[in-house]
N, C-alpha and C. Protein backbone atom coordinates (compact mmCIF):
# COMPACT_ATOMS: atom_id res chain seq x y z
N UNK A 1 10.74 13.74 19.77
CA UNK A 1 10.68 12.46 19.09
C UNK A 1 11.06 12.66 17.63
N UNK A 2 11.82 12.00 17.29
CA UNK A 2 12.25 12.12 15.47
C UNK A 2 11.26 11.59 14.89
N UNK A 3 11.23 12.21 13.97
CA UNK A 3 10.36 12.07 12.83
C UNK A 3 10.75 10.79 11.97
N UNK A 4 9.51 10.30 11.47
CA UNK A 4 10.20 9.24 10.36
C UNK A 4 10.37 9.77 9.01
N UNK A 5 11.23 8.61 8.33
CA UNK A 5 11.70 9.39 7.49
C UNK A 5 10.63 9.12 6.43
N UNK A 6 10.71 9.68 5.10
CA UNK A 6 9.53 9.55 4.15
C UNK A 6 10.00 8.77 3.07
N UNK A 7 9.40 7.58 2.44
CA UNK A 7 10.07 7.38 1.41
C UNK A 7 9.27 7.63 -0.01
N UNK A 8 9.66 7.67 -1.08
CA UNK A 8 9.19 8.03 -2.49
C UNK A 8 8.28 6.56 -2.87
N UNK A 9 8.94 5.32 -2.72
CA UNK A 9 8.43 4.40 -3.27
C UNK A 9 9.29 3.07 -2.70
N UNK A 10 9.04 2.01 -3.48
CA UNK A 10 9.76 0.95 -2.34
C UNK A 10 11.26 0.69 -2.73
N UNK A 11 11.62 0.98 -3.57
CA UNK A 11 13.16 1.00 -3.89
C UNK A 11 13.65 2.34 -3.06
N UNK A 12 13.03 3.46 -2.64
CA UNK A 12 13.69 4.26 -2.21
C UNK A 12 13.20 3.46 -0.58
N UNK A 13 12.62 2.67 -0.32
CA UNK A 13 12.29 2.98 1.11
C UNK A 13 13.93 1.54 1.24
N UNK A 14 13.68 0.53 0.63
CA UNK A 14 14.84 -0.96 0.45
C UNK A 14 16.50 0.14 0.59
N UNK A 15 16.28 1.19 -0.69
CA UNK A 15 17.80 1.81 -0.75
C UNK A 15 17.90 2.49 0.60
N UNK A 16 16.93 2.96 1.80
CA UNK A 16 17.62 3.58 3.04
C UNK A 16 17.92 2.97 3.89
N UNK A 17 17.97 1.43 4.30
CA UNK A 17 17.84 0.41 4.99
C UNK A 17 19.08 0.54 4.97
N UNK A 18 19.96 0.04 6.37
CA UNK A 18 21.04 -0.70 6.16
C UNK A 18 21.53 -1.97 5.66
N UNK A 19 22.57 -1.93 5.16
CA UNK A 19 22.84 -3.25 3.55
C UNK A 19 21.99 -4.38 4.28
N UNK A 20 22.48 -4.80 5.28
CA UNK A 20 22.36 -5.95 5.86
C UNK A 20 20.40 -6.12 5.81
N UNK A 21 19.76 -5.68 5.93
CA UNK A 21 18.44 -5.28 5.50
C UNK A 21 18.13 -5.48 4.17
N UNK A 22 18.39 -4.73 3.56
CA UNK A 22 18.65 -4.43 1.88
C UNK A 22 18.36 -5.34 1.03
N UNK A 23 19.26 -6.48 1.48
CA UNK A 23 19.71 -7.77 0.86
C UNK A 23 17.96 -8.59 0.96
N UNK A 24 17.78 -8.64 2.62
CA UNK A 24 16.59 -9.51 2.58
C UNK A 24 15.61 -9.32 2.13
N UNK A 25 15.02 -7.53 2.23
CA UNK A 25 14.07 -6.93 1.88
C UNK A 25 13.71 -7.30 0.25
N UNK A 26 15.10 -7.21 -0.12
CA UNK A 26 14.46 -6.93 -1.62
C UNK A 26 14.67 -8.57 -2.31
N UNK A 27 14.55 -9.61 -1.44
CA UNK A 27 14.34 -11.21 -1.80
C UNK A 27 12.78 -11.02 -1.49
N UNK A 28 12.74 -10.55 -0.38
CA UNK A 28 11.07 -11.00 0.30
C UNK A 28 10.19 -9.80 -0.72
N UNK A 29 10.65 -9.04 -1.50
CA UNK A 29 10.08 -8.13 -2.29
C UNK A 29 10.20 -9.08 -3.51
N UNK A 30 10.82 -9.57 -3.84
CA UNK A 30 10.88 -10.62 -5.10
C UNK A 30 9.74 -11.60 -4.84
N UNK A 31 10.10 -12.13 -3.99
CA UNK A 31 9.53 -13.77 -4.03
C UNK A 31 7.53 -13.06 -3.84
N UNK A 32 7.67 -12.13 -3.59
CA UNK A 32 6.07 -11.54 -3.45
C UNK A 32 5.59 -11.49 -4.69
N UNK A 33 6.26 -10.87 -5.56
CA UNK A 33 6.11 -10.75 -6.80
C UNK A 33 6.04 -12.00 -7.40
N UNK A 34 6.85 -13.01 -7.71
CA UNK A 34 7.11 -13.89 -8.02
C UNK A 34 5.60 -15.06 -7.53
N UNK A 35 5.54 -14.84 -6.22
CA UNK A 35 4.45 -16.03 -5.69
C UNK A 35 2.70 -15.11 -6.29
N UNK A 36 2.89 -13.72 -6.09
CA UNK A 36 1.32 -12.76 -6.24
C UNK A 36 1.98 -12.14 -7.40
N UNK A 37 1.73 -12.24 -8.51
CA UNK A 37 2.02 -11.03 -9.67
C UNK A 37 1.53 -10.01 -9.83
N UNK A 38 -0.09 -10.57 -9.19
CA UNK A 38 -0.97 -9.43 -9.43
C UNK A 38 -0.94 -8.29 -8.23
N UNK A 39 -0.21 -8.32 -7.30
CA UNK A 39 0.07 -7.66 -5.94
C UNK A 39 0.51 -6.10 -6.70
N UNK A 40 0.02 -5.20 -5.79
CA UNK A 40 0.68 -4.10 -6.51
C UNK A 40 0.96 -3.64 -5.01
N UNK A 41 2.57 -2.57 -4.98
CA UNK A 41 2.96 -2.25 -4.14
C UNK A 41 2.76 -0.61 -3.89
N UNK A 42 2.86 -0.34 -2.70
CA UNK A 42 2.81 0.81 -2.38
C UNK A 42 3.90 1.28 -0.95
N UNK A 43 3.73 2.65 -0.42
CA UNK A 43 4.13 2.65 0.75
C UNK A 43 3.24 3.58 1.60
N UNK A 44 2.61 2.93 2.24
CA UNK A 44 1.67 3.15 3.64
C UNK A 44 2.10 2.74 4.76
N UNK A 45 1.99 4.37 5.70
CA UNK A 45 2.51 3.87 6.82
C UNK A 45 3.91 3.96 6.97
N UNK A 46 4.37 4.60 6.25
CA UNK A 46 6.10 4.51 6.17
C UNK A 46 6.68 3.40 5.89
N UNK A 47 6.11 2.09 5.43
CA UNK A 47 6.78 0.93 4.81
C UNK A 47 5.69 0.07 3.52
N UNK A 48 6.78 -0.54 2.70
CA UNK A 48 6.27 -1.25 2.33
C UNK A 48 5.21 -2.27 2.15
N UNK A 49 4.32 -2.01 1.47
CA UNK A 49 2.67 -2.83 1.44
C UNK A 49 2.92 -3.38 0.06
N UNK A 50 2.22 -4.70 -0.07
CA UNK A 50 1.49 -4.90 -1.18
C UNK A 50 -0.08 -5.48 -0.77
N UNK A 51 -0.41 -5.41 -2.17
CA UNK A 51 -1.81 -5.66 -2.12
C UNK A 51 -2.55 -6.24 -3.24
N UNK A 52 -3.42 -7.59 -3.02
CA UNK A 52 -3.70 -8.43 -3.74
C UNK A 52 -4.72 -9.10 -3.19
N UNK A 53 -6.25 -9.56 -4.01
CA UNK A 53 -7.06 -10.22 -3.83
C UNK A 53 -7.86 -9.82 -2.48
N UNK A 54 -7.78 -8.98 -2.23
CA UNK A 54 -8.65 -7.91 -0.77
C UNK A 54 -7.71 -8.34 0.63
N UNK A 55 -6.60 -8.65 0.40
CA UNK A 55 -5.29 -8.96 1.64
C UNK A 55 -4.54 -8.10 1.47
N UNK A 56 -3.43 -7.74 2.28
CA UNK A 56 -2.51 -7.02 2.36
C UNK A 56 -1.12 -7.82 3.01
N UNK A 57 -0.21 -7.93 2.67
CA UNK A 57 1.11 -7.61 3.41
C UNK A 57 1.87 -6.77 3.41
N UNK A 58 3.08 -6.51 4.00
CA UNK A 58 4.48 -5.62 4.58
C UNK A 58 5.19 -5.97 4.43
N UNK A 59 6.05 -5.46 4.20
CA UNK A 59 7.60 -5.68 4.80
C UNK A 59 8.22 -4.68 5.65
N UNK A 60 9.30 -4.69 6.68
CA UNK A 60 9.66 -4.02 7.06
C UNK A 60 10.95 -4.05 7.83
N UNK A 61 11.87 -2.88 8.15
CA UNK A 61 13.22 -3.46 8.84
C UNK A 61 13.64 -2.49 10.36
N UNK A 62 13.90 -3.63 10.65
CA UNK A 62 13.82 -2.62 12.20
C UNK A 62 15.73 -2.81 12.56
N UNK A 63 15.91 -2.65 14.16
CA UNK A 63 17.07 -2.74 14.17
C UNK A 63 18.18 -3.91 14.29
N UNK A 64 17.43 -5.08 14.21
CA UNK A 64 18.47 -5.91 13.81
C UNK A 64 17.39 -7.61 12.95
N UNK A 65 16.39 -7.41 12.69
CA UNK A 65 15.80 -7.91 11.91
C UNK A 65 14.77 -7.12 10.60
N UNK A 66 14.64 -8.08 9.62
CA UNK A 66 13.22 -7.77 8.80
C UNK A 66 12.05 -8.59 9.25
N UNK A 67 10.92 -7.96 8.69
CA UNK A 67 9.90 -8.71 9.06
C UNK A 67 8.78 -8.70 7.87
N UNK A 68 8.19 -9.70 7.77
CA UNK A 68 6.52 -9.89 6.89
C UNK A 68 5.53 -10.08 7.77
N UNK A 69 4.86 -9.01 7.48
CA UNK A 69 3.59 -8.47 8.33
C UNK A 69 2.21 -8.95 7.65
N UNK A 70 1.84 -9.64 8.04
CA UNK A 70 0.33 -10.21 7.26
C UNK A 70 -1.10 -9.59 8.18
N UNK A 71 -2.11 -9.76 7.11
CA UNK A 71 -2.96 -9.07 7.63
C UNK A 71 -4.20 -10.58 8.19
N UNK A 72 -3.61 -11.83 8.00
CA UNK A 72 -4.10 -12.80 8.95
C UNK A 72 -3.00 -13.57 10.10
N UNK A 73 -4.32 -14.01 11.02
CA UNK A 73 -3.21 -14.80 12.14
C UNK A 73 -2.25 -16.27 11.17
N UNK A 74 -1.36 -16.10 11.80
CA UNK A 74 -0.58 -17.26 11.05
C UNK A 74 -0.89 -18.65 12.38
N UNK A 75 -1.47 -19.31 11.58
CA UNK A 75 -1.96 -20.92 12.40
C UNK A 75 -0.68 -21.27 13.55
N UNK A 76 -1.19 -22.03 14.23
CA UNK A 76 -0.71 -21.89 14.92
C UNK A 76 0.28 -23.75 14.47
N UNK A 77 0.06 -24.38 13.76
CA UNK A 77 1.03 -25.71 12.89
C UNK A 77 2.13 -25.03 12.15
N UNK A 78 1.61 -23.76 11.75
CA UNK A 78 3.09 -22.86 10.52
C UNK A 78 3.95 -22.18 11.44
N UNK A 79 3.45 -21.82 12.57
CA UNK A 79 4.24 -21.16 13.77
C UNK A 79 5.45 -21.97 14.17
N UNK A 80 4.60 -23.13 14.59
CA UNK A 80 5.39 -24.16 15.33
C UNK A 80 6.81 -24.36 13.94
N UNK A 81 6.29 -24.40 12.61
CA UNK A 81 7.14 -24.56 11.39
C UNK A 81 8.57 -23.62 11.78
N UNK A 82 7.99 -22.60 11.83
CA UNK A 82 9.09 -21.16 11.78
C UNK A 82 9.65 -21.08 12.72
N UNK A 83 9.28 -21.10 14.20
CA UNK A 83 10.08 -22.42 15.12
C UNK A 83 11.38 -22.98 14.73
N UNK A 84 10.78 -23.80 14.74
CA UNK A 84 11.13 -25.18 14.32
C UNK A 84 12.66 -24.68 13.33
N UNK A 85 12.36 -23.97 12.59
CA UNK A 85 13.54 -23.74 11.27
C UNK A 85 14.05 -22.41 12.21
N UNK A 86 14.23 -22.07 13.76
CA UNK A 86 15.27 -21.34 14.13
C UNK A 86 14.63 -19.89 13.61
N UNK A 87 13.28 -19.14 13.43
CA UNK A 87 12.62 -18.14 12.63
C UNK A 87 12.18 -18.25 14.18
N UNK A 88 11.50 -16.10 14.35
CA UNK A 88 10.72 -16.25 15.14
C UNK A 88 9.59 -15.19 14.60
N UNK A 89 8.62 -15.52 15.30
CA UNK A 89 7.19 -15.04 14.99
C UNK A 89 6.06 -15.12 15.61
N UNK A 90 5.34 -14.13 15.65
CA UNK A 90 3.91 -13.44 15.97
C UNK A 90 2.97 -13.82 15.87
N UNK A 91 1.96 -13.18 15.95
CA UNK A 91 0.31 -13.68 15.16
C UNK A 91 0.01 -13.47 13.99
N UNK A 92 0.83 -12.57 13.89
CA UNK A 92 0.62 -12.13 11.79
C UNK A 92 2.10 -11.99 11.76
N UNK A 93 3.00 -12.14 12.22
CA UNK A 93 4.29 -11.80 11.46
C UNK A 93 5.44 -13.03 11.69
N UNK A 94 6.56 -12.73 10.50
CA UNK A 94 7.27 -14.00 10.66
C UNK A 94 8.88 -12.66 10.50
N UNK A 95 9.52 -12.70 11.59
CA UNK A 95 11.07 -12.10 11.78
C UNK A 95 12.42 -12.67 11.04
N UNK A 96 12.85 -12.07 10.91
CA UNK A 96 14.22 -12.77 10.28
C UNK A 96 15.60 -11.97 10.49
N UNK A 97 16.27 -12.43 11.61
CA UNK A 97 17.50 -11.86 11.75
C UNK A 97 18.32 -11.67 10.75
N UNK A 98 18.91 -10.46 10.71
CA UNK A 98 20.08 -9.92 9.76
C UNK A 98 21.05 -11.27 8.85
N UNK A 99 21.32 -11.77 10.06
CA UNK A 99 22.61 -13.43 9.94
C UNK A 99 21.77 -14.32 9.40
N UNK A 100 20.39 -14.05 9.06
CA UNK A 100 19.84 -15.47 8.29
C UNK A 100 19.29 -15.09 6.91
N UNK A 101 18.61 -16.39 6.01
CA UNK A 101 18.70 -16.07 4.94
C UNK A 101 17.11 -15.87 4.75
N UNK A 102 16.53 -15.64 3.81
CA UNK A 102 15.08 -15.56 3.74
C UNK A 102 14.67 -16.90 3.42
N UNK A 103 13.90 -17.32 4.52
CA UNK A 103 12.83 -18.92 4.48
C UNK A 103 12.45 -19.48 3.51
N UNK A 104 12.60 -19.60 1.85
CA UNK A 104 12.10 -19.19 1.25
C UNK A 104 10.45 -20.21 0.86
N UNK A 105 10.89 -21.68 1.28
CA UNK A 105 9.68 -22.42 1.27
C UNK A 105 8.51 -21.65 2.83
N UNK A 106 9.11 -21.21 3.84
CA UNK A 106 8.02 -20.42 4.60
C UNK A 106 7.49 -19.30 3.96
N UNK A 107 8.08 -18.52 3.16
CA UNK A 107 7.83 -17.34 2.81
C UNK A 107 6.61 -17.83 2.24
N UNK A 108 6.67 -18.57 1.03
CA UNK A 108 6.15 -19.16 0.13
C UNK A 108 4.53 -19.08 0.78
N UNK A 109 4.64 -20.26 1.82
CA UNK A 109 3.54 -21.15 2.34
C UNK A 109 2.48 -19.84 3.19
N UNK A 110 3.15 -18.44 3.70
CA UNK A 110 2.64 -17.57 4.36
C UNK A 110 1.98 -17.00 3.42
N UNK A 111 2.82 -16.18 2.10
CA UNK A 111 2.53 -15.91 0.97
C UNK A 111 1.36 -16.43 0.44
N UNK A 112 0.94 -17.49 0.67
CA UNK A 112 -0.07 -18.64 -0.49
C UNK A 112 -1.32 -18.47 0.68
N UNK A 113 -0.91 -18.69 1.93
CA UNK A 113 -2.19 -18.63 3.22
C UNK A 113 -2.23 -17.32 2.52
N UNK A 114 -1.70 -15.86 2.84
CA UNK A 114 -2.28 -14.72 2.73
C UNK A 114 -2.85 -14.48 1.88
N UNK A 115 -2.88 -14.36 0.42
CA UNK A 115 -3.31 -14.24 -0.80
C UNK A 115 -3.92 -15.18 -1.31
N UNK A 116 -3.67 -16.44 -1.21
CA UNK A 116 -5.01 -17.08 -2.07
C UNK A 116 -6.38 -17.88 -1.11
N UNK A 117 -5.77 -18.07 0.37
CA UNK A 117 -6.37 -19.40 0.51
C UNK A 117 -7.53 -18.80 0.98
N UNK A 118 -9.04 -18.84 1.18
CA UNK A 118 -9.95 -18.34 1.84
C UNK A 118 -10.38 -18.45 3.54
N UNK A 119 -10.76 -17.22 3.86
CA UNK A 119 -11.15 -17.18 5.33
C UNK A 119 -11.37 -18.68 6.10
């Protein structure tokens, strides 16, 4: 079984991705920043974490999507949302094929459930 690979930090983990990855990763790495300031990032687990207000999210890129990995279930009205806008998704995660652009009002609304809103 191959080993994974190791990365230094999250620009080195975004720079090994293929482009097509690259591009989204480092929007959905923005807009994290941008929506949580206070989020600080790390890499656990071989991908991208941040962490803010006792929550966690991810990012991550597999072989023909990225994904945001949350550490709550995403309702099941925001599901139907991501749906709905041609996105597919999990119980905690929302996918995004290579050919699409990052959600950015979903990102947002997952972003705001994960980090601010309470249990």
């Amino acid at each position: 079984m191959p080993s994974k690979p190791e990365y230094r930090d999250v620009d080195d983990y975004i720079g090994q991705q293929v482009p097509a990855a690259q591009s989204l990763l480092a929007r959905m790495r923005r807009t994290i920043h941008e929506q949580v300031p206070v989020a600080t990032e790390s890499i656990k687990w071989g991908q991208p974490f941040f962490t803010a207000n006792g929550q966690r999210a991810s990012i991550a890129a597999y072989k023909a999507h990225v994904s945001l990995l949350l550490s709550r279930d995403i309702p099941a009205e925001l599901v139907a949302r991501i749906s709905a806008a041609g996105y597919s998704s999990g119980q905690k995660r929302l996918n995004i094929r290579f050919d699409q652009e990052v959600p950015a009002e979903l990102l947002i609304k997952l972003l705001t459930m994960e980090f601010t809103e309470s249990d």
